[in-house]
Protein backbone atom coordinates (compact mmCIF):
# COMPACT_ATOMS: atom_id res chain seq x y z
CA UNK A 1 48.74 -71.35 -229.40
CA UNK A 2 46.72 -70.29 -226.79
CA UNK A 3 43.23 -71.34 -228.48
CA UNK A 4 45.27 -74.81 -228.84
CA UNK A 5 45.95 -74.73 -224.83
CA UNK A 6 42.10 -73.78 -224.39
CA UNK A 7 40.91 -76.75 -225.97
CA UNK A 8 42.81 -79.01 -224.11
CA UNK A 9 42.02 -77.92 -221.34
CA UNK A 10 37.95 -77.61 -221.94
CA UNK A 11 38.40 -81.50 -223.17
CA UNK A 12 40.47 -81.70 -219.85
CA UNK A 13 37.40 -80.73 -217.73
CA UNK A 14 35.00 -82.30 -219.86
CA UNK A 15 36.53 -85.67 -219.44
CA UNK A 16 36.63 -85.13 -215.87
CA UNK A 17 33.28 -84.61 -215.82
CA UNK A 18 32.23 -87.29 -217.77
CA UNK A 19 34.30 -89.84 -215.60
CA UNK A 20 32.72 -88.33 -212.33
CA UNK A 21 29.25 -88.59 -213.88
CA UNK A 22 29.90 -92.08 -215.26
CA UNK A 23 31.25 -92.98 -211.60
CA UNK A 24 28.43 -91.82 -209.84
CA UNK A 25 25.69 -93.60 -212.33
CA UNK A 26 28.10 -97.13 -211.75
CA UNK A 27 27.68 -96.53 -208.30
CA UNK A 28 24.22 -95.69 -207.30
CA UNK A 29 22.41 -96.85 -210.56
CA UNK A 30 24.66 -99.96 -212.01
CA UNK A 31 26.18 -101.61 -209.14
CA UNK A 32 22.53 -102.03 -207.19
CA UNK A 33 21.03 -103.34 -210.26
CA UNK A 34 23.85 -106.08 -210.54
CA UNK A 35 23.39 -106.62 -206.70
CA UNK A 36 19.54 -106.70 -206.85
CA UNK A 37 17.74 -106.32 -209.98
CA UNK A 38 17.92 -110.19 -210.40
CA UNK A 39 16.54 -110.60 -206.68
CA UNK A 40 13.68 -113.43 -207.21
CA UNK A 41 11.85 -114.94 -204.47
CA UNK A 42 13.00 -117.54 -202.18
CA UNK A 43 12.52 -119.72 -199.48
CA UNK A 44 11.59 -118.81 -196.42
CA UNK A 45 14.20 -120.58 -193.76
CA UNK A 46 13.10 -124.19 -192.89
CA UNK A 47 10.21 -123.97 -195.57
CA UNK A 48 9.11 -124.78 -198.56
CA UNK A 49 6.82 -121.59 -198.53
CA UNK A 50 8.04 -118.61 -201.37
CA UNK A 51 8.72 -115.36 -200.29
CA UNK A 52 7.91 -112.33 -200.56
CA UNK A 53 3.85 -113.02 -202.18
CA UNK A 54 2.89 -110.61 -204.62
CA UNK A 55 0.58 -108.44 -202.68
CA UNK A 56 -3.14 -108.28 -204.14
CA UNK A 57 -4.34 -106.37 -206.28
CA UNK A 58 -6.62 -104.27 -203.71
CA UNK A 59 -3.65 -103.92 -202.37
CA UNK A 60 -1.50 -102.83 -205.06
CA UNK A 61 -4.30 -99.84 -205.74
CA UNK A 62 -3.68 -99.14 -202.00
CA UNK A 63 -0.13 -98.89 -202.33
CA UNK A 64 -1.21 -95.98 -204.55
CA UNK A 65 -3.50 -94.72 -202.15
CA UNK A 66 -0.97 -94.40 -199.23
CA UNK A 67 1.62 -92.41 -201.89
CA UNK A 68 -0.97 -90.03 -202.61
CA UNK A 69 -1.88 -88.91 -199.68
CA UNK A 70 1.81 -89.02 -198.32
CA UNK A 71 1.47 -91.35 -195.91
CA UNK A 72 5.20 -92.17 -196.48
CA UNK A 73 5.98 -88.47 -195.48
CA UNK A 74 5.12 -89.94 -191.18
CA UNK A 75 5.62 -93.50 -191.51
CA UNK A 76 8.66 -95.79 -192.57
CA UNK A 77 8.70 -99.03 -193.64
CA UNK A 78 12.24 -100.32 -192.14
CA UNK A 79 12.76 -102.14 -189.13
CA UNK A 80 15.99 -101.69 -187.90
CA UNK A 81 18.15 -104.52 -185.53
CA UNK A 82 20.71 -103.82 -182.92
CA UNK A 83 22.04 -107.53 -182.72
CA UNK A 84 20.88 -111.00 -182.04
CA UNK A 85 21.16 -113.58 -178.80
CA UNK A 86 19.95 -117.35 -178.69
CA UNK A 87 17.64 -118.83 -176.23
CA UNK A 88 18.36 -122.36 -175.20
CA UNK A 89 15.16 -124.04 -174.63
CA UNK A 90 13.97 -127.38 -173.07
CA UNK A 91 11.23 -128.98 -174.62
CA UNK A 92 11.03 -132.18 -172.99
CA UNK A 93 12.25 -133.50 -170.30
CA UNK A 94 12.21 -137.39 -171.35
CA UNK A 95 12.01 -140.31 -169.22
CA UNK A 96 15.52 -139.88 -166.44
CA UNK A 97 14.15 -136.64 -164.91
CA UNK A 98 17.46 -137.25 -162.55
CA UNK A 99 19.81 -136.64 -165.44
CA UNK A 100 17.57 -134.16 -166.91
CA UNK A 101 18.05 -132.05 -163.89
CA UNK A 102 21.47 -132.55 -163.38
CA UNK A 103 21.84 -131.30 -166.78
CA UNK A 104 19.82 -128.04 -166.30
CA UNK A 105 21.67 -127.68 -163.41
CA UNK A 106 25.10 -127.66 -165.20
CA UNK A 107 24.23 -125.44 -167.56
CA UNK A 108 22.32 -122.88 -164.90
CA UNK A 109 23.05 -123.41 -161.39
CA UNK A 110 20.75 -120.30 -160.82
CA UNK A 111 17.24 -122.48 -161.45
CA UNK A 112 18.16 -125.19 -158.64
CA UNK A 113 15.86 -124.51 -156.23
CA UNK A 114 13.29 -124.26 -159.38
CA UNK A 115 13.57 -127.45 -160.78
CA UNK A 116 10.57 -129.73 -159.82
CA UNK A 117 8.48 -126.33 -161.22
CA UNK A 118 10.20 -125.97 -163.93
CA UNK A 119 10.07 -129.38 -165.00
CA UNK A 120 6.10 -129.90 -164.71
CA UNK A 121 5.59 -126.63 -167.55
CA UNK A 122 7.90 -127.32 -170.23
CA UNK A 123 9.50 -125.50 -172.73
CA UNK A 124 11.10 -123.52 -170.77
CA UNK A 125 13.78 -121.19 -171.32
CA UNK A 126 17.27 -123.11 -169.63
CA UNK A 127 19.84 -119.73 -170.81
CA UNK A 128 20.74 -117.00 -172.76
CA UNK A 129 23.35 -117.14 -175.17
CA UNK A 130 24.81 -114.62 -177.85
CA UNK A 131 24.99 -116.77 -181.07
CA UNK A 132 24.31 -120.08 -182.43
CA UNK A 133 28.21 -121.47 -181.99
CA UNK A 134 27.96 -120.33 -178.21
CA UNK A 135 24.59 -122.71 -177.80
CA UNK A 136 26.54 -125.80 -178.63
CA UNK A 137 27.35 -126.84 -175.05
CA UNK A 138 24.28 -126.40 -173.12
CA UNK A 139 22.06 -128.14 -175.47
CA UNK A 140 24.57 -131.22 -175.13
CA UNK A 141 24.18 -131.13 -171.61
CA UNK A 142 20.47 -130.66 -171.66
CA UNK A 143 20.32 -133.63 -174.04
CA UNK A 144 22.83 -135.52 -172.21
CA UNK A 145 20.11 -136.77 -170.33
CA UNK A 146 17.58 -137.76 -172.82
CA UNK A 147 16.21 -134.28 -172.32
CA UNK A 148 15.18 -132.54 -175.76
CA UNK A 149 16.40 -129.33 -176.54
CA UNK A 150 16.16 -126.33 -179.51
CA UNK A 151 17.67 -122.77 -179.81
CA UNK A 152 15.87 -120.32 -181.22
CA UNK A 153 17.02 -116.36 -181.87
CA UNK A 154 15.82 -113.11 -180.85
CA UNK A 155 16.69 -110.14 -182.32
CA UNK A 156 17.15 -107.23 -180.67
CA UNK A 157 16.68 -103.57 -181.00
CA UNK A 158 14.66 -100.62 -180.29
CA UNK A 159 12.36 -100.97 -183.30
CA UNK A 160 12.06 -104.79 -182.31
CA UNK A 161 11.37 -103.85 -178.44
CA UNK A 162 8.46 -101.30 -179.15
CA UNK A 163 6.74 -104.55 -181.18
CA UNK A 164 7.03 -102.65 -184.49
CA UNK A 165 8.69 -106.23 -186.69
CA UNK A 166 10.03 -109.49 -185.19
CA UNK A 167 13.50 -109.09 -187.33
CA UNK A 168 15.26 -106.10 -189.04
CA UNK A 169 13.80 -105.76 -193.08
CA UNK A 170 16.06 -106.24 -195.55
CA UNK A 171 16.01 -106.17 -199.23
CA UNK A 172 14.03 -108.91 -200.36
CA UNK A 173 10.79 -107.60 -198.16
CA UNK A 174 10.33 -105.41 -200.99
CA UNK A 175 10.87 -107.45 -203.95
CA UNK A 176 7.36 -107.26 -204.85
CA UNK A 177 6.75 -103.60 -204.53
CA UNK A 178 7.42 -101.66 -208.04
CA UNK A 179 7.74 -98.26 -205.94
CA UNK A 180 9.32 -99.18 -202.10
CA UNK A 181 8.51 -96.78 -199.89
CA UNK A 182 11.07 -96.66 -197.30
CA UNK A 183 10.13 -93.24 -195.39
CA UNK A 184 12.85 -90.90 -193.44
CA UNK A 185 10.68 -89.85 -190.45
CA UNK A 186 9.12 -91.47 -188.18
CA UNK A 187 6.14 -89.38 -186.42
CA UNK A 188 4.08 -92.21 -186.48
CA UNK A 189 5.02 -95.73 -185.93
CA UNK A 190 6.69 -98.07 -188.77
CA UNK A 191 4.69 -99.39 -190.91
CA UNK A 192 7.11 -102.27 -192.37
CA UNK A 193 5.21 -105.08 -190.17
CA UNK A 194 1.73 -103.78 -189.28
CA UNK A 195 -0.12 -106.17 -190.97
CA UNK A 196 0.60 -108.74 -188.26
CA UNK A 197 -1.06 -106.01 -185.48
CA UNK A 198 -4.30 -104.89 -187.46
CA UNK A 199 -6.92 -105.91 -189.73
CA UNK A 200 -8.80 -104.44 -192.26
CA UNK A 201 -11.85 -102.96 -190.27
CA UNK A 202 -9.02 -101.68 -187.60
CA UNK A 203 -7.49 -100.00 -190.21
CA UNK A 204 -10.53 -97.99 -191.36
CA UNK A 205 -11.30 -97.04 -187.97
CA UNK A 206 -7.27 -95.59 -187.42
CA UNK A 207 -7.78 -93.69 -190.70
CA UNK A 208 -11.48 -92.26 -190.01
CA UNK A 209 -10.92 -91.36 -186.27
CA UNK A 210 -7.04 -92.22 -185.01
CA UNK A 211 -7.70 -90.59 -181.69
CA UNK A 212 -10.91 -93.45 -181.19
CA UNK A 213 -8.08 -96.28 -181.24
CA UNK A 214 -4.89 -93.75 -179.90
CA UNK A 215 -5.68 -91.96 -177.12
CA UNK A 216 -3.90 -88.22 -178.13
CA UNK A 217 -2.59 -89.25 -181.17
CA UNK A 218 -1.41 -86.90 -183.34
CA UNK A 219 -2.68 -88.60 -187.23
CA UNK A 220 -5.16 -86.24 -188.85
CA UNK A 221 -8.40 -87.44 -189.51
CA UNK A 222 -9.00 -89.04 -193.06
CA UNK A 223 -12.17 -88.76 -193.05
CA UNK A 224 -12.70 -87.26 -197.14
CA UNK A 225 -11.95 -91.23 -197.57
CA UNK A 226 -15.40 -91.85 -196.13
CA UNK A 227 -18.84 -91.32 -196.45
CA UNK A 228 -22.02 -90.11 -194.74
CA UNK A 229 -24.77 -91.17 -195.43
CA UNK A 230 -28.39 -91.81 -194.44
CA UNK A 231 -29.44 -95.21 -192.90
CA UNK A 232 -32.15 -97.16 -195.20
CA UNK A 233 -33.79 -100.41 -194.49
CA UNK A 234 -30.91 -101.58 -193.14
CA UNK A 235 -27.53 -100.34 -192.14
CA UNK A 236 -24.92 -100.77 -194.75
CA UNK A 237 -22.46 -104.26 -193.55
CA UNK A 238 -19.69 -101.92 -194.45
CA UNK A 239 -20.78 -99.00 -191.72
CA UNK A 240 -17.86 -98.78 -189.24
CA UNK A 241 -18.61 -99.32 -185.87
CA UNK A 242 -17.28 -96.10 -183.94
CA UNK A 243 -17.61 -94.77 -180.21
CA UNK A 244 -20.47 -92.89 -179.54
CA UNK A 245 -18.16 -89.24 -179.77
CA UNK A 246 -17.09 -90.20 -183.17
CA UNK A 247 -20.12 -91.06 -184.50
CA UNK A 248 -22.36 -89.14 -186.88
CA UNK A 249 -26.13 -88.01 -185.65
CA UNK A 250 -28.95 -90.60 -185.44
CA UNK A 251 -29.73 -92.00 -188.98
CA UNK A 252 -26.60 -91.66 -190.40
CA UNK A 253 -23.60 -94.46 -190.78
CA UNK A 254 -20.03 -93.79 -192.12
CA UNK A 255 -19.50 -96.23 -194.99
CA UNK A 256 -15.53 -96.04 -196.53
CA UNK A 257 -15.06 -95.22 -200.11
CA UNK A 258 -12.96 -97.44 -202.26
CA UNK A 259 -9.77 -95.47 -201.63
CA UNK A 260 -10.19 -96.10 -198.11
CA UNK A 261 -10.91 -99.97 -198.52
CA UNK A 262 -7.96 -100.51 -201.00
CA UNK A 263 -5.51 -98.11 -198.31
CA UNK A 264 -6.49 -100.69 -195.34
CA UNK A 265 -6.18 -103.72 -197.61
CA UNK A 266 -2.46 -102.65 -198.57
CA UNK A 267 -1.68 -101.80 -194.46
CA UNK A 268 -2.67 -104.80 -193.59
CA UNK A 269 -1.20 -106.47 -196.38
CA UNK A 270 2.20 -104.95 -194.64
CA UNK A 271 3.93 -108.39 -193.06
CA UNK A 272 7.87 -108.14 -192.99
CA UNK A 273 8.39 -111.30 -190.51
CA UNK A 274 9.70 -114.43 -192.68
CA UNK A 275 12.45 -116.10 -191.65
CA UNK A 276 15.36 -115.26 -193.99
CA UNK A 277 18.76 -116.64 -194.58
CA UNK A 278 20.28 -113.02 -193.83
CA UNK A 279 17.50 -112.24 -191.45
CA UNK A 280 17.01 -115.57 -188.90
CA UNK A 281 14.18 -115.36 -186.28
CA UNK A 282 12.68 -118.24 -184.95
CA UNK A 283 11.00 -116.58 -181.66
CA UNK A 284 7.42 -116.25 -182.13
CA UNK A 285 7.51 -113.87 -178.72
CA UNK A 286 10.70 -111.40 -180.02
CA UNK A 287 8.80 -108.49 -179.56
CA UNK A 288 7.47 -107.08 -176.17
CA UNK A 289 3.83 -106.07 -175.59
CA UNK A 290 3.46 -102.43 -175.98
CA UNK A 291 1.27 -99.86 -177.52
CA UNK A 292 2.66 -100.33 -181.18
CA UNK A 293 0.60 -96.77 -182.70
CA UNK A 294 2.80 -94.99 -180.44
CA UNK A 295 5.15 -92.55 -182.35
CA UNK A 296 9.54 -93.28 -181.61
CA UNK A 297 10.64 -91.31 -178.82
């Protein structure tokens, strides 16, 4: 009898098991795969153009390159957004500059005594609203006039003010990568975007001497990446062209390895800024000027 009750009860707490396993695999493994396993590319908004590319090959090796030597353990690759607000902007004023006014007017009495200016340099920037439904009204009364009018959105957020992406990433930036490396820390700056603020050559310069292009920053020195070697005939067109306090004794160049060419190619290959359906930007200027290789405070 009691063997009896022990074997119900083992098959008790093996099927409880089982079901919390079985739970836990539908969760985290099934349900994403239904959600996003079938992700394909699309369109970017108001475009014909595919998205995301599949990166190059050099780049692909790079990808490779940047896992190795745990580049992912400093830098993410996520932009994050705090929100969204809608510029109204005038584009033209047309031919009745009177009704054009009167119409800027209406929709901000603030730029009255800046009108004529205002006028004479156009697009200009009319108001600030907080969503699409809200810019309804003042480009009506902009257009009113036979003025001409768009809205375009700016998102907003920390990561987005520091000038790291133009929009937060979402999943289909990395439809294209076989191993997405999102990151958890963030010593150095995100990474998600970066191919819109370097090139190639910049990039082997940050990896053989960071503090030449950040003043104090705190990157080690990849310099095993590179090469020393003596001048011949004729410096090598690959040679990087450092400061005199990072550069090796007369006679000598730096030249990058492969590893080092393919890492740079796959940074700068690193452009998260499409407009997307669940992502809309269409502000080239959504980010602020600032010193992007500077880590989040």
């Amino acid at each position: 009898m009691r063997g009896g009750e022990g074997l119900k009860s083992s098959a008790t707490i093996f099927l409880a098991a089982f079901l919390a396993l079985a739970g836990s695999w539908g969760g985290f493994v099934l349900a994403p795969q239904i959600q996003l396993g079938r992700a394909v590319q699309v369109k970017e908004t108001g475009s014909e153009n595919l998205y995301p590319l599949a990166r190059s090959g050099l780049a692909t090796r790079g990808a490779e390159v940047y896992r190795a030597n745990g580049c992912v353990y400093c830098h993410s690759q996520q932009i994050g957004q705090e929100g969204i607000h809608c510029e109204v902007i005038l584009t033209d004023a047309g031919t009745n500059i009177a009704a054009t006014s009167a119409g800027v007017y209406s929709v901000n009495p603030g730029l009255k005594d800046k009108l004529d200016k205002l006028l004479e340099s156009l697009p200009q920037t009319i108001t600030t609203v907080p969503d699409m439904n809200a810019a309804d009204a003042p480009v009506a009364a902009l257009q009113a006039g036979g003025g001409k009018a768009e809205v375009r959105i700016v998102p907003e957020g920390a990561d987005i003010s520091r000038g790291w992406g133009k929009r937060r990433t979402v999943a289909q930036d990395y439809l294209q990568d076989s191993t997405v490396q999102l990151g958890s820390r963030r010593v150095g700056p995100d990474l998600a975007n970066v191919g819109t603020r370097i090139t190639v050559n910049a990039a082997l310069l940050h990896l053989y001497a960071p503090q030449a292009v950040v003043t104090g920053s705190t990157m080690p020195a990849y310099r095993f990446l590179f090469e020393k070697r003596k001048i011949g005939r004729v410096p090598s067109p690959d040679a990087l062209e450092l400061p005199k306090e990072f550069a090796p004794e007369t006679g000598f160049e730096i030249v990058p390895k492969e590893e080092a060419r393919v890492l740079a190619v796959y940074l700068a290959s690193l452009r998260a800024e499409a407009p997307l359906f669940e992502a809309p930007v269409t502000v080239a200027q959504a980010a602020v000027t600032t010193n992007t290789n500077s880590p989040a405070k």
